[in-house]
PDB file of N, CA and C in Angstrom:
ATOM      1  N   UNK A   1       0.853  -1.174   0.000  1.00  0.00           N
ATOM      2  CA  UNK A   1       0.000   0.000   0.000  1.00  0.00           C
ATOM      3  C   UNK A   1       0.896   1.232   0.000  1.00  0.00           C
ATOM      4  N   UNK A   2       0.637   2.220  -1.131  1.00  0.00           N
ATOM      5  CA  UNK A   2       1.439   3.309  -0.766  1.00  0.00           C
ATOM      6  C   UNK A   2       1.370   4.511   0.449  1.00  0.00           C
ATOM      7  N   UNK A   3       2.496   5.136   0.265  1.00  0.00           N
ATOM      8  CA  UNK A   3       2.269   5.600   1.918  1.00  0.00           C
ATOM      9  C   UNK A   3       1.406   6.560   2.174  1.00  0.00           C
ATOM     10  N   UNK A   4       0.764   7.301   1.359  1.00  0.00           N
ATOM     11  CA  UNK A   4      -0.163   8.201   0.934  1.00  0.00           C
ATOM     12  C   UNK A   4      -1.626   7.528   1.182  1.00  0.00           C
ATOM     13  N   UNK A   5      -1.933   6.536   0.883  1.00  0.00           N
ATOM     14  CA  UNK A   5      -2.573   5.483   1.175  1.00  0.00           C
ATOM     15  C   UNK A   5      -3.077   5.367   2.479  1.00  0.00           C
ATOM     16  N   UNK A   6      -1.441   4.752   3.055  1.00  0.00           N
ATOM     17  CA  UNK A   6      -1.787   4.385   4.285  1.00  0.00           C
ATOM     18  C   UNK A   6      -1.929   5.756   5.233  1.00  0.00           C
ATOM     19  N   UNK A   7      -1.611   6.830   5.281  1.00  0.00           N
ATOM     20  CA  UNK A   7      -1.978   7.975   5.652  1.00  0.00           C
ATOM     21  C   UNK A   7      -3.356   8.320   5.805  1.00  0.00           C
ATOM     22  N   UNK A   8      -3.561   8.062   4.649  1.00  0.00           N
ATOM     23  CA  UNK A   8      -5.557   8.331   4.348  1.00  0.00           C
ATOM     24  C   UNK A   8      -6.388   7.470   5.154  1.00  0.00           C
ATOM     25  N   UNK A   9      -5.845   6.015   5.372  1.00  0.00           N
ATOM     26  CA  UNK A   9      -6.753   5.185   6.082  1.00  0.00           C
ATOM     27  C   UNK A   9      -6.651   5.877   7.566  1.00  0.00           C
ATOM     28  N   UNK A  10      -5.459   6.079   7.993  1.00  0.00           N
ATOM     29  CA  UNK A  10      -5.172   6.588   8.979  1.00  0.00           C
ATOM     30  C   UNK A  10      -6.500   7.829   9.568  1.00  0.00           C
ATOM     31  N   UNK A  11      -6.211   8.760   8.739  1.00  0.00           N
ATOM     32  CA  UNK A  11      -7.096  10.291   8.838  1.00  0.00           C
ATOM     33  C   UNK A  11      -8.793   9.281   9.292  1.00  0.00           C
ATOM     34  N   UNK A  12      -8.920   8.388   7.840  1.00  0.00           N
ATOM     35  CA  UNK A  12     -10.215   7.829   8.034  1.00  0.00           C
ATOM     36  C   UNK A  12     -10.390   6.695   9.336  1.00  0.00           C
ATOM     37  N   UNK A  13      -9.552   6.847  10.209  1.00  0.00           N
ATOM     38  CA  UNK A  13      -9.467   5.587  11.518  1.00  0.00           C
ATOM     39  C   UNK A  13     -10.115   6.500  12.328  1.00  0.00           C
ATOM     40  N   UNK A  14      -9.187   7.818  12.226  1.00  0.00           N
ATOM     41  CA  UNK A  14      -9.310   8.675  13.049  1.00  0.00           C
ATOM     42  C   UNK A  14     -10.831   9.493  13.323  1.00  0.00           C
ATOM     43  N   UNK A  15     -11.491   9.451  11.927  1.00  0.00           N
ATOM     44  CA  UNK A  15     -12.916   9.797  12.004  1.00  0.00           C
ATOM     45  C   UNK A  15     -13.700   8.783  12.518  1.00  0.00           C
ATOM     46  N   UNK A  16     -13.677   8.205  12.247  1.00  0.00           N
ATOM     47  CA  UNK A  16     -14.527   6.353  12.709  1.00  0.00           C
ATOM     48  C   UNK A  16     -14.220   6.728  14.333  1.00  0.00           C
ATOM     49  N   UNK A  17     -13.063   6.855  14.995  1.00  0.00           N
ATOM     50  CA  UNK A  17     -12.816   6.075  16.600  1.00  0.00           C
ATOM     51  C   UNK A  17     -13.645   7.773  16.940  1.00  0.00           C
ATOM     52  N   UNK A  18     -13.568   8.948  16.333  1.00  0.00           N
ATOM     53  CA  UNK A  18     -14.269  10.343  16.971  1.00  0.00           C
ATOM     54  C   UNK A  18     -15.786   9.690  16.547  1.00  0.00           C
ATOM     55  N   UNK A  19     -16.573   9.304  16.227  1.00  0.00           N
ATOM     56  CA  UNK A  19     -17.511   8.697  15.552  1.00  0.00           C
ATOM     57  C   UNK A  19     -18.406   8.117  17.225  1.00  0.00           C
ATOM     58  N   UNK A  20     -17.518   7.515  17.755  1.00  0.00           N
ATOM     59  CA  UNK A  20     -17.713   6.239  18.534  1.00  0.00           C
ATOM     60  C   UNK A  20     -17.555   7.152  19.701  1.00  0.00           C
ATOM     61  N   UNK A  21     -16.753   8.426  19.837  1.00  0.00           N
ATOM     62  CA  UNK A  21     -16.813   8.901  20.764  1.00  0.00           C
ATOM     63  C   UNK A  21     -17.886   9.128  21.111  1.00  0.00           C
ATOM     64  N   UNK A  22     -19.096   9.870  20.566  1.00  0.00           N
ATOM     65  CA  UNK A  22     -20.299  10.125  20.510  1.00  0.00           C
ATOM     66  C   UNK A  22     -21.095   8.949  21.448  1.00  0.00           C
ATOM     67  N   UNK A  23     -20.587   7.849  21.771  1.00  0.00           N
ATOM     68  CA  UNK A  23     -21.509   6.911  21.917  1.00  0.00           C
ATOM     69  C   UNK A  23     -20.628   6.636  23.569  1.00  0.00           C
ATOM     70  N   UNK A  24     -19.905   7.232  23.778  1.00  0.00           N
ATOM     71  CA  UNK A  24     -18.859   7.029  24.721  1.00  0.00           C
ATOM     72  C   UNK A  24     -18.397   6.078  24.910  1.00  0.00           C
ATOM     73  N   UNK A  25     -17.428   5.678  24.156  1.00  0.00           N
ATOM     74  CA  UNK A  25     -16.223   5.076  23.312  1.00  0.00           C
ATOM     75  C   UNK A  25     -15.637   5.720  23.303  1.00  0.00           C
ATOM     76  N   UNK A  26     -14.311   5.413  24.243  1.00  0.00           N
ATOM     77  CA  UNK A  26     -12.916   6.188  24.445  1.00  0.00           C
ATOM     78  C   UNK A  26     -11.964   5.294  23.801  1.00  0.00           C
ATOM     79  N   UNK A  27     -11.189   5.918  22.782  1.00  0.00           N
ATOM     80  CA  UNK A  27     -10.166   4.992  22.000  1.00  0.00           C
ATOM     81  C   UNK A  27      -8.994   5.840  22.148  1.00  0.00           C
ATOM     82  N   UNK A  28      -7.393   5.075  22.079  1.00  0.00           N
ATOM     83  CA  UNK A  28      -6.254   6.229  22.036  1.00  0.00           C
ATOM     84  C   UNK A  28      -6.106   5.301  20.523  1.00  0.00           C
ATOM     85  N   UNK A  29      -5.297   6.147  19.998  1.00  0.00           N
ATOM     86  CA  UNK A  29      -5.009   5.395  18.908  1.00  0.00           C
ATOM     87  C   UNK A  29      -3.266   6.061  18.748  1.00  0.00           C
ATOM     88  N   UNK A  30      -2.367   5.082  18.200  1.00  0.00           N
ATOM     89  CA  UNK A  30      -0.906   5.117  18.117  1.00  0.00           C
ATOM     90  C   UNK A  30      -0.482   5.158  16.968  1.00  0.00           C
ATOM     91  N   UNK A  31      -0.253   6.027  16.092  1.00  0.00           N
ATOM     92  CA  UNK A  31       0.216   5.600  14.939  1.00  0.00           C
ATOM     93  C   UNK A  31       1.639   6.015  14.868  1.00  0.00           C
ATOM     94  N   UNK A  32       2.105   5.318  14.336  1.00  0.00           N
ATOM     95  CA  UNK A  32       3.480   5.222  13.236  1.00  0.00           C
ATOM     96  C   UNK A  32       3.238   5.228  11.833  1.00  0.00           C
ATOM     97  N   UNK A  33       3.152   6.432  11.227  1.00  0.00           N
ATOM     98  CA  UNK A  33       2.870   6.752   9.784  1.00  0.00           C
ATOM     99  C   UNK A  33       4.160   5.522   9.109  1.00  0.00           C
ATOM    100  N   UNK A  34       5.489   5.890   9.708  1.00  0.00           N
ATOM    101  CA  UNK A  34       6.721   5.655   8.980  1.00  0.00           C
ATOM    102  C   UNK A  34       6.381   4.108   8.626  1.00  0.00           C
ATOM    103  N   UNK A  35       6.289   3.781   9.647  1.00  0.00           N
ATOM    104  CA  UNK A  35       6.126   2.189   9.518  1.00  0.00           C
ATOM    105  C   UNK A  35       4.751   1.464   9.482  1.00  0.00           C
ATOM    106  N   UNK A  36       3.975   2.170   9.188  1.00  0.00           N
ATOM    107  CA  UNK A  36       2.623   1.762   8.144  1.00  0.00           C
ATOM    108  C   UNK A  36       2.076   0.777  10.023  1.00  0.00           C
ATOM    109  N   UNK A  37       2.155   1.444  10.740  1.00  0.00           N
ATOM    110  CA  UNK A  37       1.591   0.732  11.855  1.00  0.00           C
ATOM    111  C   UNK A  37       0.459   1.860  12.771  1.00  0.00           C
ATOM    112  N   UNK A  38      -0.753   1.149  13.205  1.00  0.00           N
ATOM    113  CA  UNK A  38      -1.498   2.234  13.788  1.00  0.00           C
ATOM    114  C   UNK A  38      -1.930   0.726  15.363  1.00  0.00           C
ATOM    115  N   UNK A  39      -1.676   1.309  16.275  1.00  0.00           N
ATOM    116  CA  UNK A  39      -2.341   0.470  17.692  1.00  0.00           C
ATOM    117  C   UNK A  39      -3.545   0.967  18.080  1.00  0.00           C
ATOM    118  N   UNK A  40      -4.248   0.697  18.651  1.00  0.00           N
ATOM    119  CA  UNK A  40      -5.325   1.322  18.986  1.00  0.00           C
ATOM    120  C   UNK A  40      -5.932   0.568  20.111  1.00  0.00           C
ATOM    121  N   UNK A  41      -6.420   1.340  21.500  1.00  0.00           N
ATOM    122  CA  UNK A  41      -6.732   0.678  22.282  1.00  0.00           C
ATOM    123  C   UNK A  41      -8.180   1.317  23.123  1.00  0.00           C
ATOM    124  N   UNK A  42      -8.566   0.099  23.379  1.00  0.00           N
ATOM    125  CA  UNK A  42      -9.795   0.777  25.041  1.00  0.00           C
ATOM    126  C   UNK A  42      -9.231   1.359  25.949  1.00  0.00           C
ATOM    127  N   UNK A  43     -10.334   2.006  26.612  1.00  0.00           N
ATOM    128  CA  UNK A  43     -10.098   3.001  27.523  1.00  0.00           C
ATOM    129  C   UNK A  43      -9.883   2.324  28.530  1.00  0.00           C
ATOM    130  N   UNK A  44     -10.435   0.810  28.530  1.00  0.00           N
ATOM    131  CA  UNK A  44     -10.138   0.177  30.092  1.00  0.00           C
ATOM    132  C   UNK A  44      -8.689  -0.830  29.775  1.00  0.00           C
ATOM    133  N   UNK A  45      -7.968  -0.711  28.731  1.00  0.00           N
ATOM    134  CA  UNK A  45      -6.843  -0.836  28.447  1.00  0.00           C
ATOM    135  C   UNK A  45      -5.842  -0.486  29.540  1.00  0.00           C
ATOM    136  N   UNK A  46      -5.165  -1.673  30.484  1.00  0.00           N
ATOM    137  CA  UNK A  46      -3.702  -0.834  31.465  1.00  0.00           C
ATOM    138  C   UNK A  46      -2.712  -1.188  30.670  1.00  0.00           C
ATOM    139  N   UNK A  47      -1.246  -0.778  31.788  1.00  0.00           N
ATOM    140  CA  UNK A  47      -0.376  -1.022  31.625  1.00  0.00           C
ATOM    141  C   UNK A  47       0.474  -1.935  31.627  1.00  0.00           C
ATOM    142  N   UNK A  48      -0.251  -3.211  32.354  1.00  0.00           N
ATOM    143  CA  UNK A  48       0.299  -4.319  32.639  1.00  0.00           C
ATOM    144  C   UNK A  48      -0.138  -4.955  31.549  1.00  0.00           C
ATOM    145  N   UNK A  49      -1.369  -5.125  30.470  1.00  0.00           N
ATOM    146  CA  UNK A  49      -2.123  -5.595  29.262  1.00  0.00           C
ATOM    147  C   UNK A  49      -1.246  -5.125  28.009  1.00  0.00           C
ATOM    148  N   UNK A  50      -0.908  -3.821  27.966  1.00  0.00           N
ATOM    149  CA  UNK A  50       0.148  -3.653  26.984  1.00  0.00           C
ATOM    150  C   UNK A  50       1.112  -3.904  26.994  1.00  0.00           C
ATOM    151  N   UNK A  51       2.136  -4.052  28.220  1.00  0.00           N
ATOM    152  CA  UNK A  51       2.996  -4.698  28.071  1.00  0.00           C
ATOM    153  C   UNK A  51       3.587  -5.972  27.858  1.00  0.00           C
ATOM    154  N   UNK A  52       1.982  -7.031  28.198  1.00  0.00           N
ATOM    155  CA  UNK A  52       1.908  -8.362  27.799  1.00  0.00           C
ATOM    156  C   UNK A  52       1.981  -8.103  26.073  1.00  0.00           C
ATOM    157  N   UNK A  53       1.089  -7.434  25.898  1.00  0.00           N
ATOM    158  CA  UNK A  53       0.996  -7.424  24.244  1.00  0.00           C
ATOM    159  C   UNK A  53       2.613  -7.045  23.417  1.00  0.00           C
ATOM    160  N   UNK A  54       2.753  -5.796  24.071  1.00  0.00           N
ATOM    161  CA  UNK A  54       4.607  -5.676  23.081  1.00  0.00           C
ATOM    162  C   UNK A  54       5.373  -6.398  23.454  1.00  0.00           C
ATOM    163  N   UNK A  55       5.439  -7.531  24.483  1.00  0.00           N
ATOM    164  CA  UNK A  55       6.384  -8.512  24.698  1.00  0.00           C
ATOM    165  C   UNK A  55       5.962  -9.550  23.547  1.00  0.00           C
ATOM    166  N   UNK A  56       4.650 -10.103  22.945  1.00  0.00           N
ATOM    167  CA  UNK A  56       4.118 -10.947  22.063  1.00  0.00           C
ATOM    168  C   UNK A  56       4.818 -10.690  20.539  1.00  0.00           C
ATOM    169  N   UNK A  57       5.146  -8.994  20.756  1.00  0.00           N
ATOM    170  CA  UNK A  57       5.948  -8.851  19.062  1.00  0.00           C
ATOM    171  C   UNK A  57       7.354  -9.157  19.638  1.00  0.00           C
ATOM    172  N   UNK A  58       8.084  -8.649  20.650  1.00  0.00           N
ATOM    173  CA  UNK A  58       9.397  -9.548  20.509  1.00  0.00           C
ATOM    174  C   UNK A  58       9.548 -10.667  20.989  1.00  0.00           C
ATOM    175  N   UNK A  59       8.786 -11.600  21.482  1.00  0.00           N
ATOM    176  CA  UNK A  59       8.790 -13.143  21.726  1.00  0.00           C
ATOM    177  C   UNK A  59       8.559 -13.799  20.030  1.00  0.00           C
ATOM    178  N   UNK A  60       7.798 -13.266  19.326  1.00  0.00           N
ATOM    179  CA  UNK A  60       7.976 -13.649  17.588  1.00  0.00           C
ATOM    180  C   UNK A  60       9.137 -13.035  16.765  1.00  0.00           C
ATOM    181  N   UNK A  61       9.435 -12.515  17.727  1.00  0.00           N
ATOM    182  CA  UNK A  61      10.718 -11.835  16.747  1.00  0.00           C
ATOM    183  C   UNK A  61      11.684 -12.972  17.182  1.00  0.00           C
ATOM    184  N   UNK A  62      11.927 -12.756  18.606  1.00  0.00           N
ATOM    185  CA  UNK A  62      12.667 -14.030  19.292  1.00  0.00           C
ATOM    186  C   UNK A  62      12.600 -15.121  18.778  1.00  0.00           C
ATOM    187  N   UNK A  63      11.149 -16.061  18.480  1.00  0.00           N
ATOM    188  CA  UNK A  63      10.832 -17.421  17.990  1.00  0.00           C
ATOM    189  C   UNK A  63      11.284 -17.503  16.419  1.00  0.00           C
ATOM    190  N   UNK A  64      10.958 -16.288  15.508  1.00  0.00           N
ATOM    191  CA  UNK A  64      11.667 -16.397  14.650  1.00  0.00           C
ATOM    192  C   UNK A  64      12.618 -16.305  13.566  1.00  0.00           C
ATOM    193  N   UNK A  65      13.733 -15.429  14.583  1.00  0.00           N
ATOM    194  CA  UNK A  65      15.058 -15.788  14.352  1.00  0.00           C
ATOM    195  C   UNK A  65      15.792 -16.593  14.472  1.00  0.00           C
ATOM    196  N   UNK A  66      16.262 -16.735  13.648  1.00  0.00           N
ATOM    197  CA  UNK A  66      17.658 -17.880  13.271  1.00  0.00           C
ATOM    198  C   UNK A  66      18.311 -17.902  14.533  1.00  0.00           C
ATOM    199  N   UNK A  67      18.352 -19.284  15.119  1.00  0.00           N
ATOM    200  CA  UNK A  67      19.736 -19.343  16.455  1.00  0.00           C
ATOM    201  C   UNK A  67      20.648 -18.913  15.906  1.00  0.00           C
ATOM    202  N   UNK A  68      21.329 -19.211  14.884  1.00  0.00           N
ATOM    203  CA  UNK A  68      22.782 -18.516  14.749  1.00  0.00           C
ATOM    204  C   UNK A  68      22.874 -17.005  14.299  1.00  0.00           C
ATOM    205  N   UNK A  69      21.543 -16.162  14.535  1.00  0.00           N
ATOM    206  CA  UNK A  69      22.013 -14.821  14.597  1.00  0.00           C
ATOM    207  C   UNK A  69      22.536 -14.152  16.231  1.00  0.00           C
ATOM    208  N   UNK A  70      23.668 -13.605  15.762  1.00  0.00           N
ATOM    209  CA  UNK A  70      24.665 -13.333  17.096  1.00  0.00           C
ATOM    210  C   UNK A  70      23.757 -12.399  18.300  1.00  0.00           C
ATOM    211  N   UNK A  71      22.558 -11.874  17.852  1.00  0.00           N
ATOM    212  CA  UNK A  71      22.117 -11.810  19.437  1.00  0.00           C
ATOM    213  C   UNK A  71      19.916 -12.774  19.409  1.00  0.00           C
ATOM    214  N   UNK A  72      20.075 -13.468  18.763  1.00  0.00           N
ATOM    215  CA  UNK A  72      19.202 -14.507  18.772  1.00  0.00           C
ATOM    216  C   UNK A  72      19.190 -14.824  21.163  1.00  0.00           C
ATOM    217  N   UNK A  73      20.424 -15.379  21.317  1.00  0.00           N
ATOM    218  CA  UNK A  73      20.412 -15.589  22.570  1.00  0.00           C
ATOM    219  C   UNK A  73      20.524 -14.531  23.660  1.00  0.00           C
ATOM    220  N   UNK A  74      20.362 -13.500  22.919  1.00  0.00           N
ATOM    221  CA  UNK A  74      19.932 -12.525  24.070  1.00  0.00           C
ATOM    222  C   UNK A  74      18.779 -11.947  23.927  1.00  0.00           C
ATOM    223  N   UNK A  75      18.073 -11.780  22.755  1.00  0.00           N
ATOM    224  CA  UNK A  75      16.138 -11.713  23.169  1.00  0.00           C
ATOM    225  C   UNK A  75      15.230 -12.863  23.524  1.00  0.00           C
ATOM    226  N   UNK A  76      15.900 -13.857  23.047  1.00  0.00           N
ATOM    227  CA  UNK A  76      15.123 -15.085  23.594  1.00  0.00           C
ATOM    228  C   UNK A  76      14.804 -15.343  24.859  1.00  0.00           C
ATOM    229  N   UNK A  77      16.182 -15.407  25.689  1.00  0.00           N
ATOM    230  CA  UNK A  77      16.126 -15.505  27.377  1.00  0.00           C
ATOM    231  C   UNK A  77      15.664 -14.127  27.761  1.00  0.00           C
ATOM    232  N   UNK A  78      15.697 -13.554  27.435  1.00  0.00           N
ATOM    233  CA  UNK A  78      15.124 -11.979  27.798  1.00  0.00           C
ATOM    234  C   UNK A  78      13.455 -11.882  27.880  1.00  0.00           C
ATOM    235  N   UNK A  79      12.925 -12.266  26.607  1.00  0.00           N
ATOM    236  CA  UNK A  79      11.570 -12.682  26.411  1.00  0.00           C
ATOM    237  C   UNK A  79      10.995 -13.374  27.398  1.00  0.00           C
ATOM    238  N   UNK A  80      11.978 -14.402  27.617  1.00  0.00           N
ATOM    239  CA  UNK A  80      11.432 -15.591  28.446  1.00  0.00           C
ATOM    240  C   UNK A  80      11.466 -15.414  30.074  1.00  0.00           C
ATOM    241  N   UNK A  81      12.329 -14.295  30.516  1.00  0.00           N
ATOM    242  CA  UNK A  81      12.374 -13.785  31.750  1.00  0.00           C
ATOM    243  C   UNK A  81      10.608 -12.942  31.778  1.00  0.00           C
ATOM    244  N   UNK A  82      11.129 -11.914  30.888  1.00  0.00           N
ATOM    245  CA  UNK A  82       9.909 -11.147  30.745  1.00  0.00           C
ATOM    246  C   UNK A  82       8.190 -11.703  30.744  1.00  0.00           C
ATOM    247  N   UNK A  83       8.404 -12.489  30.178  1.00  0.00           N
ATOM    248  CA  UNK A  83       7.125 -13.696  30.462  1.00  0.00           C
ATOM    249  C   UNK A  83       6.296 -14.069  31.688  1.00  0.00           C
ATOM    250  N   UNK A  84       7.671 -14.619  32.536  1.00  0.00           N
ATOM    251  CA  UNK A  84       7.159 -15.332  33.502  1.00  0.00           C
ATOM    252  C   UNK A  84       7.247 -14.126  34.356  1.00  0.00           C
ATOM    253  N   UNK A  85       8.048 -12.939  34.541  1.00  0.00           N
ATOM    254  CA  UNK A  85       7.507 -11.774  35.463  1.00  0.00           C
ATOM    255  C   UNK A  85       6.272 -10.881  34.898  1.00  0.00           C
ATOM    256  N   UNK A  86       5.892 -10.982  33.597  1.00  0.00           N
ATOM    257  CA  UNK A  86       4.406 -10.839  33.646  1.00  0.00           C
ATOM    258  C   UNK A  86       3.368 -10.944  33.502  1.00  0.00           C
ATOM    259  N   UNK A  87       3.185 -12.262  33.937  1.00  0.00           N
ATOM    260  CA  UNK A  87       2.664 -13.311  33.723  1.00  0.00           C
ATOM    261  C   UNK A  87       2.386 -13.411  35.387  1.00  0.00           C
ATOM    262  N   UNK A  88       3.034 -13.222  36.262  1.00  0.00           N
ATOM    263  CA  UNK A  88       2.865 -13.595  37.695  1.00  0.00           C
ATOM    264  C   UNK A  88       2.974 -11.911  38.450  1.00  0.00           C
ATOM    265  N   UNK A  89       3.161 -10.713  37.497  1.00  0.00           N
ATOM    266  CA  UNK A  89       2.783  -9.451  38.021  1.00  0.00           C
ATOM    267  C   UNK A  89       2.718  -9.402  39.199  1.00  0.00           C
ATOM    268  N   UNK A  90       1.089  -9.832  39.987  1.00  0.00           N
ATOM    269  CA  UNK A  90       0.268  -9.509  40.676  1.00  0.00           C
ATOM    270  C   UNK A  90       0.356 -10.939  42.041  1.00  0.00           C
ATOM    271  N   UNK A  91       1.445 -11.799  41.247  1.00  0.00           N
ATOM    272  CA  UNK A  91       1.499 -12.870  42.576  1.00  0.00           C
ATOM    273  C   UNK A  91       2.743 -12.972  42.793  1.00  0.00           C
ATOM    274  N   UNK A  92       3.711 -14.098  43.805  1.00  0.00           N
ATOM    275  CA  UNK A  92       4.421 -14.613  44.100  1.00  0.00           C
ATOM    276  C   UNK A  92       5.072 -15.034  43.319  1.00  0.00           C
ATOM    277  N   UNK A  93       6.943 -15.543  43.095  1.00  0.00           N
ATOM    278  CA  UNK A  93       7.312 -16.117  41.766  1.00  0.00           C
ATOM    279  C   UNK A  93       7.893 -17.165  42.869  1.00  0.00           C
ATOM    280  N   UNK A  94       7.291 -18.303  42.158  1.00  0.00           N
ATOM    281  CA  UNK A  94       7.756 -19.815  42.849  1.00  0.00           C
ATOM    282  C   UNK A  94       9.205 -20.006  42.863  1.00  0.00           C
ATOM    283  N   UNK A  95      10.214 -20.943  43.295  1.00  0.00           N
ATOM    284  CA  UNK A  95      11.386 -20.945  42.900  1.00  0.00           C
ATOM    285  C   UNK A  95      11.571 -21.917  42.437  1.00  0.00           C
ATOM    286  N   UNK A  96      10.591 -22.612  41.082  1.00  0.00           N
ATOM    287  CA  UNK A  96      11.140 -23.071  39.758  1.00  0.00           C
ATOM    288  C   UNK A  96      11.146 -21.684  39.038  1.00  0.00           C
ATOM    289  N   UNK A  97      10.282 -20.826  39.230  1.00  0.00           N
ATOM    290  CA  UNK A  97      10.218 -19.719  37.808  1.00  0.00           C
ATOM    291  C   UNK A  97      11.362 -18.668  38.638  1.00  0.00           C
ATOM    292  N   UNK A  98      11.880 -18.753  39.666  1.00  0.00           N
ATOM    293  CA  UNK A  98      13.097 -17.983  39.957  1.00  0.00           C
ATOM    294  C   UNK A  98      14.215 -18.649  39.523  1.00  0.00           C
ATOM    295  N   UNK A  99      14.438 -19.964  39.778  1.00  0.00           N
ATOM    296  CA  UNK A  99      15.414 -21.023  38.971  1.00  0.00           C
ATOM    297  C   UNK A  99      15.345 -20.482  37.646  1.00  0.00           C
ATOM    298  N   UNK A 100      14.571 -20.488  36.502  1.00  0.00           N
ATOM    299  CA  UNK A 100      14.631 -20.386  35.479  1.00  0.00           C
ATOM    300  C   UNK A 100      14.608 -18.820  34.795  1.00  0.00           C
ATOM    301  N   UNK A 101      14.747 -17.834  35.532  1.00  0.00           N
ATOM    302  CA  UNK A 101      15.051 -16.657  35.744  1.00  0.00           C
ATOM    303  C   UNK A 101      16.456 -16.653  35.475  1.00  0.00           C
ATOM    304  N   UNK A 102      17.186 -17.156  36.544  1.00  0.00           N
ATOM    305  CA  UNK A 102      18.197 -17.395  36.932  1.00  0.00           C
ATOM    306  C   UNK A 102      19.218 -17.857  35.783  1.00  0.00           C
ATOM    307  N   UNK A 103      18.710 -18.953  35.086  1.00  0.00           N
ATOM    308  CA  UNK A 103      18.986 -20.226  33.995  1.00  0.00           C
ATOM    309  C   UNK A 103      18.863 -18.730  32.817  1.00  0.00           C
ATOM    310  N   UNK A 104      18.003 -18.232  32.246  1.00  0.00           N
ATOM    311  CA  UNK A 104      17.413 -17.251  30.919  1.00  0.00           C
ATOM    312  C   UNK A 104      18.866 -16.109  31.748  1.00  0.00           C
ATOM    313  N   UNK A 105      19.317 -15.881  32.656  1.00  0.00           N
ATOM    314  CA  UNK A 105      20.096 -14.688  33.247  1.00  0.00           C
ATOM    315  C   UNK A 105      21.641 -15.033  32.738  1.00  0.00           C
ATOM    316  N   UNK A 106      21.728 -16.276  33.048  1.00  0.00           N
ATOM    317  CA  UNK A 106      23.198 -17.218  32.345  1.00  0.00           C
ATOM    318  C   UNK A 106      23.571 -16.971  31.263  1.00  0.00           C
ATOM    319  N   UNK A 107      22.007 -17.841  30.670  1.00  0.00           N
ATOM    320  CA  UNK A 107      22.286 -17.245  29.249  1.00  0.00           C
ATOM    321  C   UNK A 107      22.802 -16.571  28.732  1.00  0.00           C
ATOM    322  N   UNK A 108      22.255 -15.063  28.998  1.00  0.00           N
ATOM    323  CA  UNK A 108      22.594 -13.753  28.515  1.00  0.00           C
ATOM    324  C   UNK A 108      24.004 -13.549  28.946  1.00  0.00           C
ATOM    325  N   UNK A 109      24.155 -13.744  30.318  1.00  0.00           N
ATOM    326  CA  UNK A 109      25.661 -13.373  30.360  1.00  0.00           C
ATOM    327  C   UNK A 109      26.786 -14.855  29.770  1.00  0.00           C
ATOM    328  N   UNK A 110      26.601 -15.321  29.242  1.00  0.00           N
ATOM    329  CA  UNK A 110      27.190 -16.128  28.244  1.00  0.00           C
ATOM    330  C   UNK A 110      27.479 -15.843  26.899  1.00  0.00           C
ATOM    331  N   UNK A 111      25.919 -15.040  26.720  1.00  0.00           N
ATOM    332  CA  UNK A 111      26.187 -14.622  24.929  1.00  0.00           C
ATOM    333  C   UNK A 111      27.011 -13.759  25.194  1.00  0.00           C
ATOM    334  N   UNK A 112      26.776 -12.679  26.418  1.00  0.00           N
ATOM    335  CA  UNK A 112      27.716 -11.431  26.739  1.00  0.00           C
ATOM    336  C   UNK A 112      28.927 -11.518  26.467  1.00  0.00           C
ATOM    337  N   UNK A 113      29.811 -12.846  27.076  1.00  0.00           N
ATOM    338  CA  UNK A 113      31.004 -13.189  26.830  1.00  0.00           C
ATOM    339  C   UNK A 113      31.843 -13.625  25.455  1.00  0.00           C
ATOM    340  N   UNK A 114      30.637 -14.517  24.723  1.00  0.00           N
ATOM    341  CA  UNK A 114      31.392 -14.472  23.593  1.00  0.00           C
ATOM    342  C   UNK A 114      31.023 -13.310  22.655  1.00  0.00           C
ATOM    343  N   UNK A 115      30.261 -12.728  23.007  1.00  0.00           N
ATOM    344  CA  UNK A 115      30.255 -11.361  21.918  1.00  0.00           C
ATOM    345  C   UNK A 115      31.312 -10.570  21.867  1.00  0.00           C
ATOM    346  N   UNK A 116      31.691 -10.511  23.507  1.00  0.00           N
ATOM    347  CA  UNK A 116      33.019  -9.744  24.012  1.00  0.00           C
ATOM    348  C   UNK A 116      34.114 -10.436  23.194  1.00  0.00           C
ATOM    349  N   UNK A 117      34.245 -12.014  23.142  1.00  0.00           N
ATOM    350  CA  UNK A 117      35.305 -12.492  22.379  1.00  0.00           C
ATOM    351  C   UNK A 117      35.763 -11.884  20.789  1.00  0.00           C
ATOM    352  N   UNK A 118      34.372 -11.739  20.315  1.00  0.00           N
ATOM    353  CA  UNK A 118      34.440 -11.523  18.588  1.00  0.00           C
ATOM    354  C   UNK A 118      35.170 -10.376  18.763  1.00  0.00           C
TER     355      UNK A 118
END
């Protein structure tokens, strides 16, 4: 879609979600013209819900990259920390999911080391 295009849908998102205001429908809406991306959320939308959600684009970014790209092993265990702390937010973290905290923490400082090597 050209970017002119995607601009226009944009303007026209923007009339639609004022549309809905009328009906009291509170929407924020996020756009990134550059990168042809628009988010858009409810009003009863938090902060702990979005951050589950932008961890979901780099856990697929994570899942699908190539292991042998040189920092493959540092969003992966990163992701995977990030997960299980929010994922358990609002409770206690057992000490298997602190063990494996721990284990995803190695990791990283492992890739750390041989990156340092190259």
């Amino acid at each position: 879609m050209p970017e002119n295009n995607f601009a226009e849908f944009y303007e026209s998102l923007v009339k639609l979600a004022k549309s809905f205001e009328q009906k009291d429908l509170l929407l924020k809406i996020q756009p990134d013209l550059e990168a042809n991306l628009i988010r858009i959320y409810g009003e009863k939308t938090d902060p702990l819900t979005l951050a589950k959600m932008g961890l979901e684009e780099i856990s697929e970014l994570a899942y699908t990259t190539a292991e042998h790209h040189p920092y493959w092993n540092l969003i992966f265990p990163s992701s995977q920390i990030l997960k299980i702390v929010l994922d358990k937010w609002n409770e206690d973290l057992t000490k298997e999911e602190l063990d494996e905290i721990s284990w995803n923490a190695d990791a990283i400082k492992d890739t750390r080391r041989k990156l340092d090597e190259k």
